[in-house]
N, C-alpha and C. Protein backbone atom coordinates (compact mmCIF):
# COMPACT_ATOMS: atom_id res chain seq x y z
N UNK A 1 0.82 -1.20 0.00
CA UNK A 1 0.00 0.00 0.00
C UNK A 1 0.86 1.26 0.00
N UNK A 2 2.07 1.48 0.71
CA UNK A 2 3.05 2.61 0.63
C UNK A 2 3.36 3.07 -0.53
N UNK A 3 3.51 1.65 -1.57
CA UNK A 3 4.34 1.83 -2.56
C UNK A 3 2.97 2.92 -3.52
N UNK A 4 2.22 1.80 -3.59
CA UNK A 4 0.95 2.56 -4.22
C UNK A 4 0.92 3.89 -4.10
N UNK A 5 0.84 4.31 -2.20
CA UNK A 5 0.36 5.60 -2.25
C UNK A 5 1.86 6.67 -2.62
N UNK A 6 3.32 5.83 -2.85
CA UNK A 6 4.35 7.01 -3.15
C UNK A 6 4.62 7.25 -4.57
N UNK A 7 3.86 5.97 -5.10
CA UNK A 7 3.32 5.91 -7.05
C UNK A 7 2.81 7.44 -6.87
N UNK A 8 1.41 7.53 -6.59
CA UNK A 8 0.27 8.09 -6.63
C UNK A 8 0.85 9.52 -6.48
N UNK A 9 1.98 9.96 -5.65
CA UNK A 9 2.28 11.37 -4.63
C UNK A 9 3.21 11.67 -5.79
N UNK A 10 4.04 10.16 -6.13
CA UNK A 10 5.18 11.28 -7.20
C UNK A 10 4.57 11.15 -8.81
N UNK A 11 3.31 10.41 -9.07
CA UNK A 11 2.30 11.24 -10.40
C UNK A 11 1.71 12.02 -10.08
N UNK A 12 0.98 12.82 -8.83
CA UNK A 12 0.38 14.29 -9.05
C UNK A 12 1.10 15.49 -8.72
N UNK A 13 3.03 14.83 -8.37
CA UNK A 13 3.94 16.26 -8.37
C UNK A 13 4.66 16.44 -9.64
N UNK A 14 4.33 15.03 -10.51
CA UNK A 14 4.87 15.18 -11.98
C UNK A 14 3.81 16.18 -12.53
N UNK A 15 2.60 15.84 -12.41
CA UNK A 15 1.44 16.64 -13.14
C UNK A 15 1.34 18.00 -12.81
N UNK A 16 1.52 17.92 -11.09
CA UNK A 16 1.14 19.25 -11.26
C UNK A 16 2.77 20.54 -11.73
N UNK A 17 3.81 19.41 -11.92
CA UNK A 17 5.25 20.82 -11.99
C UNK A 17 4.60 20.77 -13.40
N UNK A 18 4.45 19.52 -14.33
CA UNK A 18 3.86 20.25 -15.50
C UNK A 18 2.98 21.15 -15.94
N UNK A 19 1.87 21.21 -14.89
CA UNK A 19 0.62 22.59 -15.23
C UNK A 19 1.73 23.64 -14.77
N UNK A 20 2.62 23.98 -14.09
CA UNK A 20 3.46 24.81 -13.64
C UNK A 20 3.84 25.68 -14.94
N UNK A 21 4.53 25.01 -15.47
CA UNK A 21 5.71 24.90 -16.37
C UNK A 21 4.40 25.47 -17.58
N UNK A 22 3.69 24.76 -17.78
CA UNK A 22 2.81 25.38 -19.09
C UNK A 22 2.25 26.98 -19.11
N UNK A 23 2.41 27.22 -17.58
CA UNK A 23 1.90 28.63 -17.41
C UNK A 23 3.23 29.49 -17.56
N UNK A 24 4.10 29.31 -17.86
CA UNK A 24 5.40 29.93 -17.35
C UNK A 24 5.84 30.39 -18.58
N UNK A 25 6.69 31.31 -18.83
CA UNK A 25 7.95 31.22 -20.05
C UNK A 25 7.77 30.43 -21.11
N UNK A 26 8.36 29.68 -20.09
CA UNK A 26 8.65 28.40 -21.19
C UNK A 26 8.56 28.00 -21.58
N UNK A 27 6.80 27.63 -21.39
CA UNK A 27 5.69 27.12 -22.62
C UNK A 27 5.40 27.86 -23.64
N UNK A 28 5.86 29.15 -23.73
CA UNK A 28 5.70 30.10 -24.76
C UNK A 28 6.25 29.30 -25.57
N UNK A 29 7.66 29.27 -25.35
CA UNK A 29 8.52 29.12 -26.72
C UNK A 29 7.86 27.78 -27.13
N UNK A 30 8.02 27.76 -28.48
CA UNK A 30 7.87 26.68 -29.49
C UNK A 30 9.10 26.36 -29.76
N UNK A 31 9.26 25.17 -29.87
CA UNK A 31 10.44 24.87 -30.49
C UNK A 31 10.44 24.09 -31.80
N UNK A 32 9.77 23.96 -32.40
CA UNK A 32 9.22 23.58 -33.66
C UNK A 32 9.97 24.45 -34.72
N UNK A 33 9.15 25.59 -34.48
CA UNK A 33 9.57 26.65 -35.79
C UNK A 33 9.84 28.10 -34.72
N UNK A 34 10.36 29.38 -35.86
CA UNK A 34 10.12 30.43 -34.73
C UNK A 34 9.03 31.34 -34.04
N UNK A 35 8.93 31.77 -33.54
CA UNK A 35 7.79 32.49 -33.26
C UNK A 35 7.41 33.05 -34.22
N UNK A 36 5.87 33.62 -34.70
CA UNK A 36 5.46 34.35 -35.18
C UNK A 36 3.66 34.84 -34.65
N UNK A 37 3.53 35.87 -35.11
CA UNK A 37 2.37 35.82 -34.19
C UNK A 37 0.77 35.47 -35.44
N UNK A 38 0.04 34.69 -34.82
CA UNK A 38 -1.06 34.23 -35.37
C UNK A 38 -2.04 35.33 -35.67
N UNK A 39 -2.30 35.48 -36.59
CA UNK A 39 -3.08 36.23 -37.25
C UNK A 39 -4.63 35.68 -37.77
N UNK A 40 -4.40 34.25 -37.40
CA UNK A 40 -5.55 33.55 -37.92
C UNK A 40 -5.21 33.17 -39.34
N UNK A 41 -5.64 31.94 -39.80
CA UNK A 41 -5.57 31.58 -40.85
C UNK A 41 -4.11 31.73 -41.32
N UNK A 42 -4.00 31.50 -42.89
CA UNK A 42 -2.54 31.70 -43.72
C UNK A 42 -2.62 33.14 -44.51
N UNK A 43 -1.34 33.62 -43.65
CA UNK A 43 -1.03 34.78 -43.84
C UNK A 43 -0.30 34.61 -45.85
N UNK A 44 -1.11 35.62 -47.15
CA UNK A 44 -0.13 35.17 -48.03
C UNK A 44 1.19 35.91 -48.10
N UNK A 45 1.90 34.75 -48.31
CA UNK A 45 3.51 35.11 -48.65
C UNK A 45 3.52 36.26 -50.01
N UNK A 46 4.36 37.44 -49.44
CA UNK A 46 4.90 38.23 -50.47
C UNK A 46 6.15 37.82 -50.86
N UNK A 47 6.57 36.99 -52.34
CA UNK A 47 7.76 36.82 -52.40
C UNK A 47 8.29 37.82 -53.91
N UNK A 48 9.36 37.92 -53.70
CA UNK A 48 10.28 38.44 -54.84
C UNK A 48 11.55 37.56 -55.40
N UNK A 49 11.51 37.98 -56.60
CA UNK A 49 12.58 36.80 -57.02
C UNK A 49 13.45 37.67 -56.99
N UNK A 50 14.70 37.09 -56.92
CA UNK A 50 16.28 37.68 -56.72
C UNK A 50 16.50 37.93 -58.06
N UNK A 51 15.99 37.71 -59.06
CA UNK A 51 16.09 37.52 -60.29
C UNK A 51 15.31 38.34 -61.34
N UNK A 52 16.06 40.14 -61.75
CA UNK A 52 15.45 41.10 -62.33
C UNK A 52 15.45 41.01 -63.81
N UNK A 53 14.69 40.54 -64.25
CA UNK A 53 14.53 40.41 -65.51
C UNK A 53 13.96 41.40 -66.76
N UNK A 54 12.93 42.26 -66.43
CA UNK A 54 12.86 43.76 -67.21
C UNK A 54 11.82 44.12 -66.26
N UNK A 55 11.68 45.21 -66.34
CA UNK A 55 10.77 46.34 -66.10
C UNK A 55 9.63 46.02 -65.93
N UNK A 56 9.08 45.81 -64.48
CA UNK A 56 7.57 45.09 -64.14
C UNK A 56 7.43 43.61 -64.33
N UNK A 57 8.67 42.80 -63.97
CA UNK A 57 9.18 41.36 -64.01
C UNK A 57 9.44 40.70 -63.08
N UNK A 58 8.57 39.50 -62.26
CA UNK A 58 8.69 39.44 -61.24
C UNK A 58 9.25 37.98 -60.73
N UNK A 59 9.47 37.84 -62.12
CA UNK A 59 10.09 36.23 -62.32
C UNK A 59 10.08 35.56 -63.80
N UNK A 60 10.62 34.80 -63.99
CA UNK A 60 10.70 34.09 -65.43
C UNK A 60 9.93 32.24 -65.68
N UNK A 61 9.62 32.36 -66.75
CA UNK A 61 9.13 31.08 -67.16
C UNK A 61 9.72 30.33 -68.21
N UNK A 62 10.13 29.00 -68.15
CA UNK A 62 10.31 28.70 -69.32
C UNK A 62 9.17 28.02 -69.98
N UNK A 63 9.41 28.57 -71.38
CA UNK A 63 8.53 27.30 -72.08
C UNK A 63 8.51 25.78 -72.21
N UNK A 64 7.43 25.37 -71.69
CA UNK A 64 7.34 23.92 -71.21
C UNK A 64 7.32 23.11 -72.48
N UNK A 65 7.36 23.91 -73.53
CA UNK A 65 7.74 22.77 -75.32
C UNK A 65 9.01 23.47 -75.42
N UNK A 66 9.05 24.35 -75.51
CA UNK A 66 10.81 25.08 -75.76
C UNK A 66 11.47 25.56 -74.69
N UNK A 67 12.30 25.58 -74.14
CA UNK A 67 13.26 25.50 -73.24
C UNK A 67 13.81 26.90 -73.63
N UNK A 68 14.13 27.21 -75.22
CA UNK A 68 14.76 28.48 -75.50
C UNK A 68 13.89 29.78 -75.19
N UNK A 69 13.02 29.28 -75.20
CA UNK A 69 11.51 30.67 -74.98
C UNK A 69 11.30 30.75 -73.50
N UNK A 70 11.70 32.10 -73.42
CA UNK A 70 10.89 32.51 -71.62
C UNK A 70 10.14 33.43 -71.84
N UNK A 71 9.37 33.26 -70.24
CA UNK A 71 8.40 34.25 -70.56
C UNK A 71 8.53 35.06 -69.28
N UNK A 72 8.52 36.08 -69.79
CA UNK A 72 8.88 37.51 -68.15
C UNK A 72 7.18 37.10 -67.84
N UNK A 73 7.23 37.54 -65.91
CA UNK A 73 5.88 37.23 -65.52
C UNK A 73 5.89 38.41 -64.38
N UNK A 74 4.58 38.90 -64.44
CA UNK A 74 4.28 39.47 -63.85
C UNK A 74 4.27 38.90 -62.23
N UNK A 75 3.73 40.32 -60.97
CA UNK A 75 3.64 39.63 -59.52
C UNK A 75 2.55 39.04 -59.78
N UNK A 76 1.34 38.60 -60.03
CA UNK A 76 0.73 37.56 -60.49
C UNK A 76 0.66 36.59 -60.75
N UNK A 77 1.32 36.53 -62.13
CA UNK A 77 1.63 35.34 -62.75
C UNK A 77 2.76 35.09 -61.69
N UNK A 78 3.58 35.16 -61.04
CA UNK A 78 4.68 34.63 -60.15
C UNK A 78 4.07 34.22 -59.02
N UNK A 79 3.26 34.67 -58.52
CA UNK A 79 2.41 34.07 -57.33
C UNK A 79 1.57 32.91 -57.61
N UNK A 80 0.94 33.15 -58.91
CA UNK A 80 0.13 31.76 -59.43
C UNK A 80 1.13 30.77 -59.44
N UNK A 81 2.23 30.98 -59.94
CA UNK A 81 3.41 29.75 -60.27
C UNK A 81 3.68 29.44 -59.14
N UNK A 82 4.05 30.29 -58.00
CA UNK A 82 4.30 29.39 -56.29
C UNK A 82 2.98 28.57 -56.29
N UNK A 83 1.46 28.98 -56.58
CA UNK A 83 0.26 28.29 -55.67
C UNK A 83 0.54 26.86 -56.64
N UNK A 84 0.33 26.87 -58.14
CA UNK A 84 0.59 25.88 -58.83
C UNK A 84 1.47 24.75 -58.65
N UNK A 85 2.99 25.41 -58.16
CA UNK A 85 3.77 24.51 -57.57
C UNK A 85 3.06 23.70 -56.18
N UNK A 86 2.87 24.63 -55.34
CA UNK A 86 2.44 23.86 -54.10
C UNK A 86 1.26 22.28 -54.44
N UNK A 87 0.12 23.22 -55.24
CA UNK A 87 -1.06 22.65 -54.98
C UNK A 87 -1.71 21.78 -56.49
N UNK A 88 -1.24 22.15 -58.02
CA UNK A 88 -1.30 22.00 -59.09
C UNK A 88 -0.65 20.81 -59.68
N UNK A 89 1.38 21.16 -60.25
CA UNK A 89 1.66 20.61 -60.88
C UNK A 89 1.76 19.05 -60.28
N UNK A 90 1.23 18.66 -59.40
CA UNK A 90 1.23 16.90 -59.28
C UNK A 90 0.64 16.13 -59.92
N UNK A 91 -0.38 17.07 -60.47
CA UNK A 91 -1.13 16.39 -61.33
C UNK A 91 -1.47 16.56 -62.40
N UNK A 92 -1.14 18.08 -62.70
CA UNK A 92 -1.05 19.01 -63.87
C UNK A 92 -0.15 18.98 -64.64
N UNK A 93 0.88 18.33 -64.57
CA UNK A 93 1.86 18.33 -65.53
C UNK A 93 2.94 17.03 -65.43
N UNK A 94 3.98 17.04 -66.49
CA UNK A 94 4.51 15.48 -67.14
C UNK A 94 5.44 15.41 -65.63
N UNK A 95 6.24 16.61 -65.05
CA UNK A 95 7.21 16.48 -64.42
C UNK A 95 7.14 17.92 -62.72
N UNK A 96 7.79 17.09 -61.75
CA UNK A 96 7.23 18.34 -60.64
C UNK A 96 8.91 18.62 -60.19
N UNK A 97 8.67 19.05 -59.53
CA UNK A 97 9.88 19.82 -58.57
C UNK A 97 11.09 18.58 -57.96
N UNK A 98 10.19 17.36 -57.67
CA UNK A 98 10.32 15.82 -57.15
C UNK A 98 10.33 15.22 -57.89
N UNK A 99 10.39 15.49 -58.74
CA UNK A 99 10.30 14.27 -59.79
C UNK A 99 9.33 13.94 -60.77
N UNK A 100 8.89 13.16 -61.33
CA UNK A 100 7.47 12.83 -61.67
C UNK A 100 6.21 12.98 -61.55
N UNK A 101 5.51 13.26 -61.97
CA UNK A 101 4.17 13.88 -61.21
C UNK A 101 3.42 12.37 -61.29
N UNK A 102 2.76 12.61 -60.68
CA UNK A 102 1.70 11.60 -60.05
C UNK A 102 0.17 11.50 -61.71
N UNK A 103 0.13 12.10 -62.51
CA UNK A 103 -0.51 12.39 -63.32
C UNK A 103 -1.04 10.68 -64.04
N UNK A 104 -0.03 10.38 -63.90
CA UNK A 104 -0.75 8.93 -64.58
C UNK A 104 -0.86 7.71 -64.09
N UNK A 105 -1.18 8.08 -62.55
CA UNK A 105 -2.03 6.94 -61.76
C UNK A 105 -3.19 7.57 -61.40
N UNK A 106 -3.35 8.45 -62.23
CA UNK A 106 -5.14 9.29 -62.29
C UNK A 106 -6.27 9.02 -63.46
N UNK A 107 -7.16 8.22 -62.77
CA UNK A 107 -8.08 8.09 -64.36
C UNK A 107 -9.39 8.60 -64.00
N UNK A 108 -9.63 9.65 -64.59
CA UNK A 108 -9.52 9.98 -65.72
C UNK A 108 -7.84 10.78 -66.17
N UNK A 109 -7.49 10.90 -66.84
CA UNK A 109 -6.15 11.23 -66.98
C UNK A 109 -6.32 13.14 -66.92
N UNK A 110 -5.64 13.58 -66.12
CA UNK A 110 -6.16 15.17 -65.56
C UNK A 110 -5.35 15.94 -67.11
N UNK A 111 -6.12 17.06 -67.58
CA UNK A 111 -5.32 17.60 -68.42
C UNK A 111 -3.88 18.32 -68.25
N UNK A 112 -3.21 18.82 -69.24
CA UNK A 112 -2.02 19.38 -68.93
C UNK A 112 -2.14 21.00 -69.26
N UNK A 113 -2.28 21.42 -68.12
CA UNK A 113 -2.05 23.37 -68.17
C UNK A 113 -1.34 23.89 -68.81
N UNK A 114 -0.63 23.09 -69.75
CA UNK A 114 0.35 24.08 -70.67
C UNK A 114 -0.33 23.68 -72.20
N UNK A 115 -1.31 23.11 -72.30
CA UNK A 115 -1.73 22.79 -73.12
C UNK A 115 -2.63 23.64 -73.72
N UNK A 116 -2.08 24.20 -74.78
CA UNK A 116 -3.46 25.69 -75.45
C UNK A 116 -4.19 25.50 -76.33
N UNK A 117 -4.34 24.14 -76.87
CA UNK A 117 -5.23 24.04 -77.77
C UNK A 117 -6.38 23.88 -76.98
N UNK A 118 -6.20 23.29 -76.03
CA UNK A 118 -7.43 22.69 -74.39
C UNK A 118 -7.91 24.06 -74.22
N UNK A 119 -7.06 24.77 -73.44
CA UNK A 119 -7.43 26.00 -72.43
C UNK A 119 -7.74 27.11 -73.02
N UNK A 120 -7.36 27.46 -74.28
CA UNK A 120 -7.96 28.80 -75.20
C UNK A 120 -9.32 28.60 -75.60
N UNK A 121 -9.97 27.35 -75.35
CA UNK A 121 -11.05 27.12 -75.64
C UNK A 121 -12.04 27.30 -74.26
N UNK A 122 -11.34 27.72 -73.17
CA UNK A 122 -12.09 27.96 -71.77
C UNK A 122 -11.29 29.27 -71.42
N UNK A 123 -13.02 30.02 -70.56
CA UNK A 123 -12.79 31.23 -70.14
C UNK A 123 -12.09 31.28 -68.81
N UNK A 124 -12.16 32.26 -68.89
CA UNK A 124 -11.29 32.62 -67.26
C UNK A 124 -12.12 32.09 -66.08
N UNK A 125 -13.45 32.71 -65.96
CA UNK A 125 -14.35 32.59 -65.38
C UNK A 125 -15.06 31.05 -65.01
N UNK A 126 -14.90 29.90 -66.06
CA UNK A 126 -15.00 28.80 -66.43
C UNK A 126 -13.97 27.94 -65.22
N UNK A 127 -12.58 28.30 -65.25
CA UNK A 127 -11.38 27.65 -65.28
C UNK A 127 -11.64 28.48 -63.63
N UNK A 128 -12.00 29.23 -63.01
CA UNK A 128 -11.81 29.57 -61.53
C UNK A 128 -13.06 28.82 -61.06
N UNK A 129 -14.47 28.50 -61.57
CA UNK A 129 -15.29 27.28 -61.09
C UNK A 129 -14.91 26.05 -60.88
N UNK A 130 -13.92 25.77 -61.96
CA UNK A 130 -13.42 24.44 -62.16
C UNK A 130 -12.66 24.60 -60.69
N UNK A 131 -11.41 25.19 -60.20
CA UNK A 131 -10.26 25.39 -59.57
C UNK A 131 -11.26 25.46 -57.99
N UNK A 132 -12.32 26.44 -57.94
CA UNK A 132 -13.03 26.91 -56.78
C UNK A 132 -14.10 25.45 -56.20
N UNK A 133 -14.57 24.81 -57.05
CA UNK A 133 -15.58 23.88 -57.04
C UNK A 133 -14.84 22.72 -56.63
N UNK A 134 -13.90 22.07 -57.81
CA UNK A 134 -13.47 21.18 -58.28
C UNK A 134 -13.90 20.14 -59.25
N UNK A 135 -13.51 19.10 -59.43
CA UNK A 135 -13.73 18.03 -60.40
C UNK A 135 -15.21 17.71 -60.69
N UNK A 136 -15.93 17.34 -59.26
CA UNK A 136 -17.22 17.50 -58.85
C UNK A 136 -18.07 17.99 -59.25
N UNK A 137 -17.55 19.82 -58.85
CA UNK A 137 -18.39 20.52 -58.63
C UNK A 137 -19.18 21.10 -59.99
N UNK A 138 -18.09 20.58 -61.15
CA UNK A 138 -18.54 21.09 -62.71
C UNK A 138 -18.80 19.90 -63.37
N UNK A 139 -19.40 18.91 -62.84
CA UNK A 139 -19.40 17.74 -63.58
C UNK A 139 -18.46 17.41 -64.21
N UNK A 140 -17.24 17.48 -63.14
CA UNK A 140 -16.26 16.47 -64.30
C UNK A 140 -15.66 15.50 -63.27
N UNK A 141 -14.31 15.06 -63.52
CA UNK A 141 -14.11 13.94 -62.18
C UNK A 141 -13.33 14.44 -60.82
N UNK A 142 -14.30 13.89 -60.05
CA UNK A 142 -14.32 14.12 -58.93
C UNK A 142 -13.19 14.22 -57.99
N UNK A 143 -11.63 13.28 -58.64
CA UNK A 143 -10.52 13.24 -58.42
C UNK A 143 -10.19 14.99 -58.12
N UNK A 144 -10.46 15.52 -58.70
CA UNK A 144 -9.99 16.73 -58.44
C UNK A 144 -10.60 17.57 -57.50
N UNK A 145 -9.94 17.97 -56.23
CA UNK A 145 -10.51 18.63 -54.47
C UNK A 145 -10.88 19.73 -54.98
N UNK A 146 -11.94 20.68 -54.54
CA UNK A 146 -12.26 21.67 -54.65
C UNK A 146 -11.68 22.53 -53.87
N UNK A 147 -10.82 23.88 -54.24
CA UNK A 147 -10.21 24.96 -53.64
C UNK A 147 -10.63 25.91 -53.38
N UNK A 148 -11.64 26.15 -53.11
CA UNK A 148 -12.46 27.58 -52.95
C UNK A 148 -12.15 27.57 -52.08
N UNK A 149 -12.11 26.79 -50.96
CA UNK A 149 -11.71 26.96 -49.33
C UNK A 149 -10.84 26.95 -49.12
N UNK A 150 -9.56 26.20 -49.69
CA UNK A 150 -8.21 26.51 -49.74
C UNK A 150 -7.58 27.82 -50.09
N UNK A 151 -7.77 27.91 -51.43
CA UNK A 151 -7.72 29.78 -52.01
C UNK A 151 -8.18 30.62 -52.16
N UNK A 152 -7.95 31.35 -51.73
CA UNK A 152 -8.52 32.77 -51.67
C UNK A 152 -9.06 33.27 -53.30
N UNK A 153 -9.96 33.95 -53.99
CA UNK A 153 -10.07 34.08 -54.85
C UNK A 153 -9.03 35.02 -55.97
N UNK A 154 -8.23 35.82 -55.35
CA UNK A 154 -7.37 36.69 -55.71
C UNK A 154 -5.98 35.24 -56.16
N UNK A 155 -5.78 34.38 -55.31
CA UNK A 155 -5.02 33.33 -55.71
C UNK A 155 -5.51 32.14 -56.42
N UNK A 156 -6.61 32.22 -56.86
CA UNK A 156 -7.36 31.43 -57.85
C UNK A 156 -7.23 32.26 -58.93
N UNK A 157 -7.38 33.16 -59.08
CA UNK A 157 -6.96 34.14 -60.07
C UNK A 157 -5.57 34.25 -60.59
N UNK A 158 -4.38 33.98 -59.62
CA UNK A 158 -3.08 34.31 -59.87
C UNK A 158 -3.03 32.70 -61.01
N UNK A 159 -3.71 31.58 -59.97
CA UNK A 159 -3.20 30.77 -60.93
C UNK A 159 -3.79 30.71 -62.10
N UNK A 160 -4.96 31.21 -62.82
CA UNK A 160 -5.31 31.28 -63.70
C UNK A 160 -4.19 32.64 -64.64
N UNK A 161 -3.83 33.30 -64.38
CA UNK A 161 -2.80 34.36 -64.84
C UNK A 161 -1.60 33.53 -65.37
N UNK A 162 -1.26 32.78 -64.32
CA UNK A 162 0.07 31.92 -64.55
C UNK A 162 -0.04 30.89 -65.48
N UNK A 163 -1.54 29.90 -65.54
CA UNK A 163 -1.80 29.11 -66.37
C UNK A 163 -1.94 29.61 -67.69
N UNK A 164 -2.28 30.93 -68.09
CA UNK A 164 -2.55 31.47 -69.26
C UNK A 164 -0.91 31.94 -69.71
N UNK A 165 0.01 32.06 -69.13
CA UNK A 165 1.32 31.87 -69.43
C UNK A 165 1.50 30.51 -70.52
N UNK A 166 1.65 29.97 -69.26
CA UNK A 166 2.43 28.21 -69.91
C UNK A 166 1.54 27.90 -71.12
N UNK A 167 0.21 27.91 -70.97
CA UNK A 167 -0.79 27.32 -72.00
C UNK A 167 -0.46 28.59 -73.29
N UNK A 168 0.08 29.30 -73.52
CA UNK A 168 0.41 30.31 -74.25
C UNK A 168 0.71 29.53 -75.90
N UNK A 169 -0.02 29.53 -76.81
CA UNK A 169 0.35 28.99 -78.37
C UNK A 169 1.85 29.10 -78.60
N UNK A 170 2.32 28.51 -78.97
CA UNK A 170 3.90 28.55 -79.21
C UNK A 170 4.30 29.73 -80.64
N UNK A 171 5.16 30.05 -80.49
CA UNK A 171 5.42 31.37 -80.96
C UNK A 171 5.48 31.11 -82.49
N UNK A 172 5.06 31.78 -83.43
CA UNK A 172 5.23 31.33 -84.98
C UNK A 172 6.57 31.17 -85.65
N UNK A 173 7.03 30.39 -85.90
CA UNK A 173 8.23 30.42 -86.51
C UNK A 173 8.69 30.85 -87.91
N UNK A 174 9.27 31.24 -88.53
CA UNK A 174 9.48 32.07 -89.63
C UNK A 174 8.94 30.72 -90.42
N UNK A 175 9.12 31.10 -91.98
CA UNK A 175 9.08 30.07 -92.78
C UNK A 175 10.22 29.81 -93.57
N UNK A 176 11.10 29.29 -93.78
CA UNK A 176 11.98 29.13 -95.08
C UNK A 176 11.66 29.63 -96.68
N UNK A 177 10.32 28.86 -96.60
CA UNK A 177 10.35 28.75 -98.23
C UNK A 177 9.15 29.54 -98.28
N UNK A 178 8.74 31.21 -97.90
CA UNK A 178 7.87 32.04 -97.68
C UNK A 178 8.16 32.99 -99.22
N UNK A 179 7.14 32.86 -100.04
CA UNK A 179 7.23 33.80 -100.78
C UNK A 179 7.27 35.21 -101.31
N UNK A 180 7.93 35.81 -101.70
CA UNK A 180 7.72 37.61 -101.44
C UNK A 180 6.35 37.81 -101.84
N UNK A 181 6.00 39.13 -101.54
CA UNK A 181 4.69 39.31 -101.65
C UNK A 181 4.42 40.13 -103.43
N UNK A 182 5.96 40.07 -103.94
CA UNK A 182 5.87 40.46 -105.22
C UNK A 182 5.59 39.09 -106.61
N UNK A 183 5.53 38.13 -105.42
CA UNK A 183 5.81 36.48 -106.88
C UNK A 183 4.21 36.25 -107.13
């Protein structure tokens, strides 16, 4: 019975130095990450690229068929390209940040955002239901989560800015054998 009751005495002086300790200092700190103070919800990131490219340029793209073609992007379109990265290309495209995208253990097979023969044929307005709703929500497949609650509409927007980048028609190429306009 001693033992029991010196169990019992040294678990409610463990418990209670811990309610101690939670009121104190020291429970402040996190040691996880650093402090910051909660604002509620996700605060969005303002980022800038280190990387000045012309005049109202807030980052660069390459072309996802040509490698030689970039495209200067606006703070927009550069913010759509962070949300895309995060939340998009896993399934949106051939290749991600990691490696491979996950795109073709998805059936229905999800389209590819750089694709403009697809997307010039859908409005802006169209393509933020799709993004806000999801797969579901527009009668299409359901595989795809609806983000309206995830993004904010101003970042449903960015990625539609950014998607209208990549999906961009590929640039005309001269012709060789182009005739003068005198033959």
């Amino acid at each position: 019975m001693k033992i029991l009751l010196a169990y019992l005495a040294v678990l409610a002086g463990t418990l209670s130095l811990a309610a101690v300790v939670q009121k104190t200092v020291l429970a402040k700190t996190c040691w996880c990450w650093p402090p910051a103070p909660h604002k509620g919800g996700m605060a969005k990131a303002k980022f800038e690229s280190a990387e000045y490219v012309a005049s109202g340029s807030f980052g660069t793209e390459a072309d996802w068929n040509n490698a030689d073609h970039v495209y200067a992007l606006n703070y927009s379109q550069e913010q759509g390209r962070r949300v895309f990265s995060q939340q998009c290309v896993w399934c949106h495209a051939d290749t991600t940040p990691a490696g491979p995208s996950n795109r073709s253990n998805i059936t229905p097979d999800p389209g590819l955002l750089n694709d403009s023969a697809v997307l010039s044929k859908v409005n802006d307005e169209s393509l933020h239901k799709i993004i806000a709703g999801g797969g579901s929500g527009v009668g299409k497949s359901a595989m795809m989560p609806p983000y309206g609650a995830t993004l904010s509409d101003e970042e449903i927007n960015d990625v539609i800015a950014y998607i209208r980048v990549i999906a961009a028609p590929e640039v005309p190429k001269p012709a060789n054998n182009a005739k003068s306009a005198g033959e």
